[in-house]
Protein backbone atom coordinates (compact mmCIF):
# COMPACT_ATOMS: atom_id res chain seq x y z
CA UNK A 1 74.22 -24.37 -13.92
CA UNK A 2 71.37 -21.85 -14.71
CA UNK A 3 71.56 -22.48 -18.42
CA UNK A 4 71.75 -26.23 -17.93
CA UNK A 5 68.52 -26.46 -16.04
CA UNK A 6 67.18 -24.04 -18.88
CA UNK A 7 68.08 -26.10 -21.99
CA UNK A 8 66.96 -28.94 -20.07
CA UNK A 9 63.40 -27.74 -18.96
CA UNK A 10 63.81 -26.60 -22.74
CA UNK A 11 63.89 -30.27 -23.97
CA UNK A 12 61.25 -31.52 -21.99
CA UNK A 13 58.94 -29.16 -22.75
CA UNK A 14 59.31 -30.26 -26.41
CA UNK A 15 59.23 -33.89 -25.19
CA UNK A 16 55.97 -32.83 -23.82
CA UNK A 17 54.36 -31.09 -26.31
CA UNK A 18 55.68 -32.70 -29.68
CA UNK A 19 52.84 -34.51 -31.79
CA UNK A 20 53.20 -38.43 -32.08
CA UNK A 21 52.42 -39.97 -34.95
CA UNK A 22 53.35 -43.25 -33.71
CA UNK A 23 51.03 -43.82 -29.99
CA UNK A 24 49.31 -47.22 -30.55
CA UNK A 25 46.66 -48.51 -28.09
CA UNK A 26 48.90 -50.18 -25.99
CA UNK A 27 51.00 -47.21 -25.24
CA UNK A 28 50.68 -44.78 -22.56
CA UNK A 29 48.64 -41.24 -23.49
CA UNK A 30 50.96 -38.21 -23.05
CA UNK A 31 49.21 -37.27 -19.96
CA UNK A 32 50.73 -40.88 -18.63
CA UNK A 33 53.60 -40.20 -19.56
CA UNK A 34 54.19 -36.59 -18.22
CA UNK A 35 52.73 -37.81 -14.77
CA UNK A 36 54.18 -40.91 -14.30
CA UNK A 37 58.10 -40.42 -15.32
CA UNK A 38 60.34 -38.95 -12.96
CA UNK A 39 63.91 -37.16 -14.64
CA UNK A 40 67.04 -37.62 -12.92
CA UNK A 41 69.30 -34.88 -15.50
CA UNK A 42 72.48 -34.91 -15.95
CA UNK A 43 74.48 -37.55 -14.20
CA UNK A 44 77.82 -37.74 -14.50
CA UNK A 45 78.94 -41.59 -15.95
CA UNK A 46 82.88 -40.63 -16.88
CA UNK A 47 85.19 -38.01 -16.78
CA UNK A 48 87.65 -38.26 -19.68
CA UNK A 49 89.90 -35.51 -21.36
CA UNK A 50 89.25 -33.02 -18.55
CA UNK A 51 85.27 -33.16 -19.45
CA UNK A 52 82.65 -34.62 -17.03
CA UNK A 53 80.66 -36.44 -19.16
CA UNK A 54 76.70 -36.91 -18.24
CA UNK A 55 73.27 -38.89 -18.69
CA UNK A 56 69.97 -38.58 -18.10
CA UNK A 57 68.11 -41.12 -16.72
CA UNK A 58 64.08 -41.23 -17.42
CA UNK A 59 62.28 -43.76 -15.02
CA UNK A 60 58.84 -44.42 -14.26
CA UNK A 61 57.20 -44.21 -11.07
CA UNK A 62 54.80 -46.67 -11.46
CA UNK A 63 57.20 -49.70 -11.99
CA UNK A 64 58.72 -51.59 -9.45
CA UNK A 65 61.85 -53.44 -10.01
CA UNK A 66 63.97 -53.75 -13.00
CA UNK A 67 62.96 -52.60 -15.59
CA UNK A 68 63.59 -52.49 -19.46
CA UNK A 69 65.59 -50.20 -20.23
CA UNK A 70 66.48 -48.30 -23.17
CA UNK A 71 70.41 -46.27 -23.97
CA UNK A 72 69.64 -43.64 -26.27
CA UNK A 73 73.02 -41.93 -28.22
CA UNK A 74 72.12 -38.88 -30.50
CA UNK A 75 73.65 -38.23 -33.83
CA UNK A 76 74.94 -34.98 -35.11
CA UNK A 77 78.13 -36.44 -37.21
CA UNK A 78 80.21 -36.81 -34.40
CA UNK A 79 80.66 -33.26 -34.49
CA UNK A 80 77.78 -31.66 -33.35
CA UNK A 81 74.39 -32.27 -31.64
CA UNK A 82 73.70 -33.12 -27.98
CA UNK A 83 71.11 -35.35 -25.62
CA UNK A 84 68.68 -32.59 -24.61
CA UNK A 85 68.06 -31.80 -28.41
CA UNK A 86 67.21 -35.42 -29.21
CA UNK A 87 64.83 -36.35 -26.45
CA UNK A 88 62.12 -36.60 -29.15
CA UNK A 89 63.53 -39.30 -30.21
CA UNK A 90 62.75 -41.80 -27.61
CA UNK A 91 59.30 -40.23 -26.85
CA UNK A 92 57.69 -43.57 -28.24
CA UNK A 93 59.41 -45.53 -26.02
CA UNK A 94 58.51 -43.23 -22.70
CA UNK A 95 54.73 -44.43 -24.08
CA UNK A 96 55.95 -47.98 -24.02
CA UNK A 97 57.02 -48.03 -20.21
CA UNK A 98 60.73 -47.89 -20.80
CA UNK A 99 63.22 -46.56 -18.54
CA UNK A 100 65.74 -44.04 -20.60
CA UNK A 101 69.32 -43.30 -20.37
CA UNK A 102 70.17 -40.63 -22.87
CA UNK A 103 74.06 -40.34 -22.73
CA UNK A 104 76.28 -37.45 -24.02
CA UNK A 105 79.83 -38.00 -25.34
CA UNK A 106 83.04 -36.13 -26.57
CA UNK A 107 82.27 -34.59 -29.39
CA UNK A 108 85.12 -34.58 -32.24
CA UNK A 109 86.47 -30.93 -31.76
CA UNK A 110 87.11 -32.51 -27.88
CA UNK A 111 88.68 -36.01 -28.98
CA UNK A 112 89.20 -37.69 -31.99
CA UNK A 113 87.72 -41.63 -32.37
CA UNK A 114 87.70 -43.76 -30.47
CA UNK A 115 86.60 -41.48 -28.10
CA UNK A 116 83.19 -41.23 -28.87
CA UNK A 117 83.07 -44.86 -28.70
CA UNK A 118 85.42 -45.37 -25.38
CA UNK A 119 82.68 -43.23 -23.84
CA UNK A 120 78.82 -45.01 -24.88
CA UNK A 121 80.85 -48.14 -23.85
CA UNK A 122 81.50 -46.61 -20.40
CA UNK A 123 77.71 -45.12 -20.96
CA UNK A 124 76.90 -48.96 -20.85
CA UNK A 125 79.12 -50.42 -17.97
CA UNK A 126 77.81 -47.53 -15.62
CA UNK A 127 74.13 -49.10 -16.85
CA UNK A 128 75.59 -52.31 -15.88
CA UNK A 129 77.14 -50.90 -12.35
CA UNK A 130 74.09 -48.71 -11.51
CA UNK A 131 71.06 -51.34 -12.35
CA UNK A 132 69.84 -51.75 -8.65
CA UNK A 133 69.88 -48.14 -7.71
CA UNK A 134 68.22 -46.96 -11.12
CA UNK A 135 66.12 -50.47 -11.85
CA UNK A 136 67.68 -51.03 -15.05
CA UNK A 137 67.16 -54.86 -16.03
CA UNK A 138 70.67 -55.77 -17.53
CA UNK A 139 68.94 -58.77 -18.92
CA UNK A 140 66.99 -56.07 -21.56
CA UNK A 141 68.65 -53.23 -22.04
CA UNK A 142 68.30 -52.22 -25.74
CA UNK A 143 70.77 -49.65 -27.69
CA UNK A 144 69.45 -46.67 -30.44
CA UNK A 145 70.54 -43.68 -31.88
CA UNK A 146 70.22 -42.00 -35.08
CA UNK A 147 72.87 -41.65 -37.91
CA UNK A 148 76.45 -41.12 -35.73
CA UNK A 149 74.33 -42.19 -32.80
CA UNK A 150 73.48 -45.55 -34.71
CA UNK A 151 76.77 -46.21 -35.53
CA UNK A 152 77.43 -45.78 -32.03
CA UNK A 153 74.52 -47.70 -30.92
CA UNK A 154 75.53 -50.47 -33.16
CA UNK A 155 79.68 -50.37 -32.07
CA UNK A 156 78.84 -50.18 -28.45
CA UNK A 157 76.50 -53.30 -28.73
CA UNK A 158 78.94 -55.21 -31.01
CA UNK A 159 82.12 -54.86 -29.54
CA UNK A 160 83.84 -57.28 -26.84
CA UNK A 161 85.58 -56.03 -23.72
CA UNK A 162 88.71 -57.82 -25.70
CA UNK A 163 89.20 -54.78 -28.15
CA UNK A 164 89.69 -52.37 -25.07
CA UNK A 165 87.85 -49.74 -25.56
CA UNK A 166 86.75 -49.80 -21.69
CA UNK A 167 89.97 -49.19 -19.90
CA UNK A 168 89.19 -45.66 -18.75
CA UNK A 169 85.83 -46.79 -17.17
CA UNK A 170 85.31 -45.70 -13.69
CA UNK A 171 85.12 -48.64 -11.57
CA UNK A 172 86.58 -52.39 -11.88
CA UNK A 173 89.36 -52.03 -14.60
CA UNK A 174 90.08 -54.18 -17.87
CA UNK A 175 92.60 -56.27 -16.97
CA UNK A 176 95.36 -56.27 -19.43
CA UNK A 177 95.91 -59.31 -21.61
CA UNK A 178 99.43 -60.03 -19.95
CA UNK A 179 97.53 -59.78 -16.50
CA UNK A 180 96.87 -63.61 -14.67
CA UNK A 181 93.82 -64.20 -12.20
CA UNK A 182 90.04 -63.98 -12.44
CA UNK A 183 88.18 -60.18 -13.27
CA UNK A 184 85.26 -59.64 -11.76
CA UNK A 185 83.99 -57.17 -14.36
CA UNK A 186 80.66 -58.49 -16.08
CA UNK A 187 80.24 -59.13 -19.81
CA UNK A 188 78.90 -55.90 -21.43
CA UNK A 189 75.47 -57.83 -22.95
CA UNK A 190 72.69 -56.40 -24.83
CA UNK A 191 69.12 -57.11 -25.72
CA UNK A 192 68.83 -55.45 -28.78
CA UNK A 193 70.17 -52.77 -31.40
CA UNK A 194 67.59 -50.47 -33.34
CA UNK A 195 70.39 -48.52 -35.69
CA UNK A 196 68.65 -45.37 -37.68
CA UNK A 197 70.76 -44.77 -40.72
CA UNK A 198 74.18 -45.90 -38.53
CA UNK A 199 77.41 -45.47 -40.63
CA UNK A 200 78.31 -49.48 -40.80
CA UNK A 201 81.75 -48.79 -42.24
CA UNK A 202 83.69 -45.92 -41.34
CA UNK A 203 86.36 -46.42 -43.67
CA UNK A 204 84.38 -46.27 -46.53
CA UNK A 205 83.60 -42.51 -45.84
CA UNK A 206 86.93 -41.49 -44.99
CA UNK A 207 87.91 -38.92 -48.21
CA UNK A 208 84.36 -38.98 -49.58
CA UNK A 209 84.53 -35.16 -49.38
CA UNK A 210 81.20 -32.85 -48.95
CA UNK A 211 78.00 -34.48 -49.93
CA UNK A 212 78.11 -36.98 -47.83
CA UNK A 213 79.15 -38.24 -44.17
CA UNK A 214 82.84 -38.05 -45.52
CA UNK A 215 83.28 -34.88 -44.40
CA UNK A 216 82.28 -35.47 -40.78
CA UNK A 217 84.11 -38.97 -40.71
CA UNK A 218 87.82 -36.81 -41.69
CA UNK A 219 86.69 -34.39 -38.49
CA UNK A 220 86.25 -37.47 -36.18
CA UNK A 221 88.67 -39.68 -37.39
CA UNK A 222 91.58 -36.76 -37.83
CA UNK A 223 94.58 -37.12 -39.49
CA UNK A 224 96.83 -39.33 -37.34
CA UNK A 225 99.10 -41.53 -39.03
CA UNK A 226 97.15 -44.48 -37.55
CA UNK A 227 93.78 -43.06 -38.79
CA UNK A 228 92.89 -45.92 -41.57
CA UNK A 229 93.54 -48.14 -38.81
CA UNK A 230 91.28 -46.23 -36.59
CA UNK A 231 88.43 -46.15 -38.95
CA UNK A 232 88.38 -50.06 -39.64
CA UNK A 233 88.56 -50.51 -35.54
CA UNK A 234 85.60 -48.36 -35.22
CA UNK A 235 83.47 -49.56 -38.09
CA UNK A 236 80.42 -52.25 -37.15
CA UNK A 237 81.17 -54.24 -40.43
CA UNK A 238 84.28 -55.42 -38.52
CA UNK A 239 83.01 -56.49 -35.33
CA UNK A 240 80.17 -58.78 -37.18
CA UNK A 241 80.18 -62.55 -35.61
CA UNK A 242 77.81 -65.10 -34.41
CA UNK A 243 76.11 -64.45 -31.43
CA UNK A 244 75.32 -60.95 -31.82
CA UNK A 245 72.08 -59.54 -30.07
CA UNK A 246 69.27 -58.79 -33.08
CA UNK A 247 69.94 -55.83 -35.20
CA UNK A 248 67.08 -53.93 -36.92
CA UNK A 249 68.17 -50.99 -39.42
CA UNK A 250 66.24 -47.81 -40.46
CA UNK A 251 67.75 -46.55 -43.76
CA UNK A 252 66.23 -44.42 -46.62
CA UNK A 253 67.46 -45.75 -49.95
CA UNK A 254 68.17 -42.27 -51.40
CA UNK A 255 69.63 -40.76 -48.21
CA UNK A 256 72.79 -38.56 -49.23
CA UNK A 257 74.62 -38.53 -45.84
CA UNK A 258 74.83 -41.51 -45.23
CA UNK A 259 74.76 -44.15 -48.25
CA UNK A 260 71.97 -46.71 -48.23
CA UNK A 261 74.01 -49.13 -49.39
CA UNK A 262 75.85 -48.49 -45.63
CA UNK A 263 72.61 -50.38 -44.60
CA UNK A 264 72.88 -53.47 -47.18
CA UNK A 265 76.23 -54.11 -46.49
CA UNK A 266 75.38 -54.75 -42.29
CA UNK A 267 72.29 -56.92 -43.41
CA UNK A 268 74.02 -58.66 -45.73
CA UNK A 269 77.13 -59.76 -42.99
CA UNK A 270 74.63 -60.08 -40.36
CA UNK A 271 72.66 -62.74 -42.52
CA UNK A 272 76.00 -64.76 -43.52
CA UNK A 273 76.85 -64.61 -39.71
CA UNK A 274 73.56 -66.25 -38.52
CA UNK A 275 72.61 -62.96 -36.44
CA UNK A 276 68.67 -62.15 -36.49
CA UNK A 277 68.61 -58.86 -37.92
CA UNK A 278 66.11 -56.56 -40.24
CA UNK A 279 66.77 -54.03 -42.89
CA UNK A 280 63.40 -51.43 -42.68
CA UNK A 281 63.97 -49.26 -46.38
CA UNK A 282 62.22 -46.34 -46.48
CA UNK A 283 61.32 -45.85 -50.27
CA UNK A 284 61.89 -42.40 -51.41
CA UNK A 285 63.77 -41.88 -47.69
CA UNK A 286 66.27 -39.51 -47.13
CA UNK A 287 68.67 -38.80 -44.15
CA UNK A 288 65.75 -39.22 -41.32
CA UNK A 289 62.95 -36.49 -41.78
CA UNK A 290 60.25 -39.47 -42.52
CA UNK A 291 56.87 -38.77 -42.62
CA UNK A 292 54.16 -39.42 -39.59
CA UNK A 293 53.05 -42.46 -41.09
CA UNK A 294 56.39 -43.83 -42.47
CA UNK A 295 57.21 -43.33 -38.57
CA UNK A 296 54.03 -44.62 -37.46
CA UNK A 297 55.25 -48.09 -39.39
CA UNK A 298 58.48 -47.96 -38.57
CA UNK A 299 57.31 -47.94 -34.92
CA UNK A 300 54.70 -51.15 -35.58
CA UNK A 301 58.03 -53.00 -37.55
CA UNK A 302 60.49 -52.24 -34.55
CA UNK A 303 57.62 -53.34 -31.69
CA UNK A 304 57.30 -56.54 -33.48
CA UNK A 305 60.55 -56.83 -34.04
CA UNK A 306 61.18 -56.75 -30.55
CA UNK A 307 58.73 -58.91 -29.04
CA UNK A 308 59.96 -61.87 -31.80
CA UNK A 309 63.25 -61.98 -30.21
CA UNK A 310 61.50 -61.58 -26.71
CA UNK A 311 62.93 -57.82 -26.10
CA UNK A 312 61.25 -56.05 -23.43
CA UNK A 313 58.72 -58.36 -22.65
């Protein structure tokens, strides 16, 4: 418990003290920020494979009400990383007012896929579940994460309660396809998806060996007989179909881990599908690591991306 509470006052500290390049004039200074956010760590959302499984919810105290809210999934390969190292990540969104639910999941040396993904969709249904006591507005609750996390972001957002990855949810259960009479579970719905460098199609990387994401993508997938099978189920590029909430992609086009052309191939089934979406390239971009003012745009394209589909309004 001690260390927890160390690696977390760890996090915030850098939260605190990082340098934005991205605060406009609408956003909140720092010193807003710091003073008017209060941090509820480590909540646990799911137990599954013996491991409690836990969130941390960001909300500010000046905001009454629901309130648009933001899930937050960090990358690291599937493999690796972990929420209190990524809290940087949604710093430009603390300036915007948002409430934040950064989410942990089994990592790959704990379960296999889908695990990953059976968890950010419980992540989401204990959103849905927990909106009045934590004033999340279900009506705007946008997804992000960066490389494994935006693959996650984008699979959690995309999938239907049909494929089943939500049967180990605490709370109302998926009611199997055999089963007769009304559920009273809601319809997991998002506002948005802002994917940084997301892996679109897992099964692509599969056997793509070091160099790339390939290498992670073996470690998560693991070598099941079922595991092409597994790959396809968790890959975006699958669950692509009208009616999807608006997409907006980070990618650099000479990023080695995970292939540009990972990016093209989503915007390119989004478009055919009718679903608003927007491919940012970063010229000369590799795996993340963007300069201030690359960020600094990125920032302007994903605010106006937002408020044209009426996102956290």
């Amino acid at each position: 418990m001690k260390l927890t509470i160390i690696r977390f006052a760890l996090s915030i500290s850098v939260l605190i003290y990082s340098v934005s390049g991205f605060a406009q004039t609408e956003s909140r200074s720092f010193v807003d920020v710091t003073s008017t956010y209060s941090v509820i760590p480590n909540l646990i959302y799911q137990r599954a494979g013996g491991v409690d499984l836990k969130l941390d919810v960001y909300r500010p105290r000046d905001v009454d009400g629901a309130n648009k809210t933001l899930m937050h999934i960090h990358g690291g390969g599937w493999t690796n990383g972990s929420k209190e190292a990524s809290s940087v990540n949604f710093l430009p969104y603390l300036e915007m007012g948002w409430t934040i639910v950064n989410v942990a999941y089994r990592l790959a040396d704990v379960a296999h896929a889908p695990g990953a993904v059976e968890d950010t969709r419980c992540a989401l249904r204990w959103i849905y579940r927990n909106a009045d006591r934590y004033g999340f507005d279900k009506k705007n609750i946008v997804l992000t994460g960066n490389s494994a996390g935006g693959h996650l972001a984008l699979i959690t957002g995309m999938l239907t309660s049909d494929v089943g990855m939500e049967r180990q949810c605490p709370g109302d259960r998926m009611r199997s396809t055999w089963d007769i009479g009304p559920t009273n579970m809601e319809t997991l719905q998002v506002a948005a998806i802002v994917n940084w460098y997301g892996i679109t199609n897992v099964t692509d990387l599969l056997n793509n060996g070091p160099g790339t994401s390939g290498n992670f993508t073996e470690a998560w997938i693991g070598s099941s007989p079922n595991r092409v099978a597994t790959a396809a189920r968790v890959s975006p590029i699958n669950h692509v179909r009208e009616n999807l909430p608006p997409i907006i992609t980070i990618h650099g086009d000479v990023d080695t881990i995970v292939p540009h052309s990972q990016g093209v191939l989503l915007h390119e089934a989004l478009n055919r599908a009718g679903v608003p979406n927007e491919l940012i390239t970063i010229q000369g971009g590799g795996h993340g690591g963007f300069s201030a003012t690359q960020m600094a745009n990125i920032y302007d394209e994903i605010r106006d991306f937002l408020k044209e589909h009426e996102v956290g309004n």
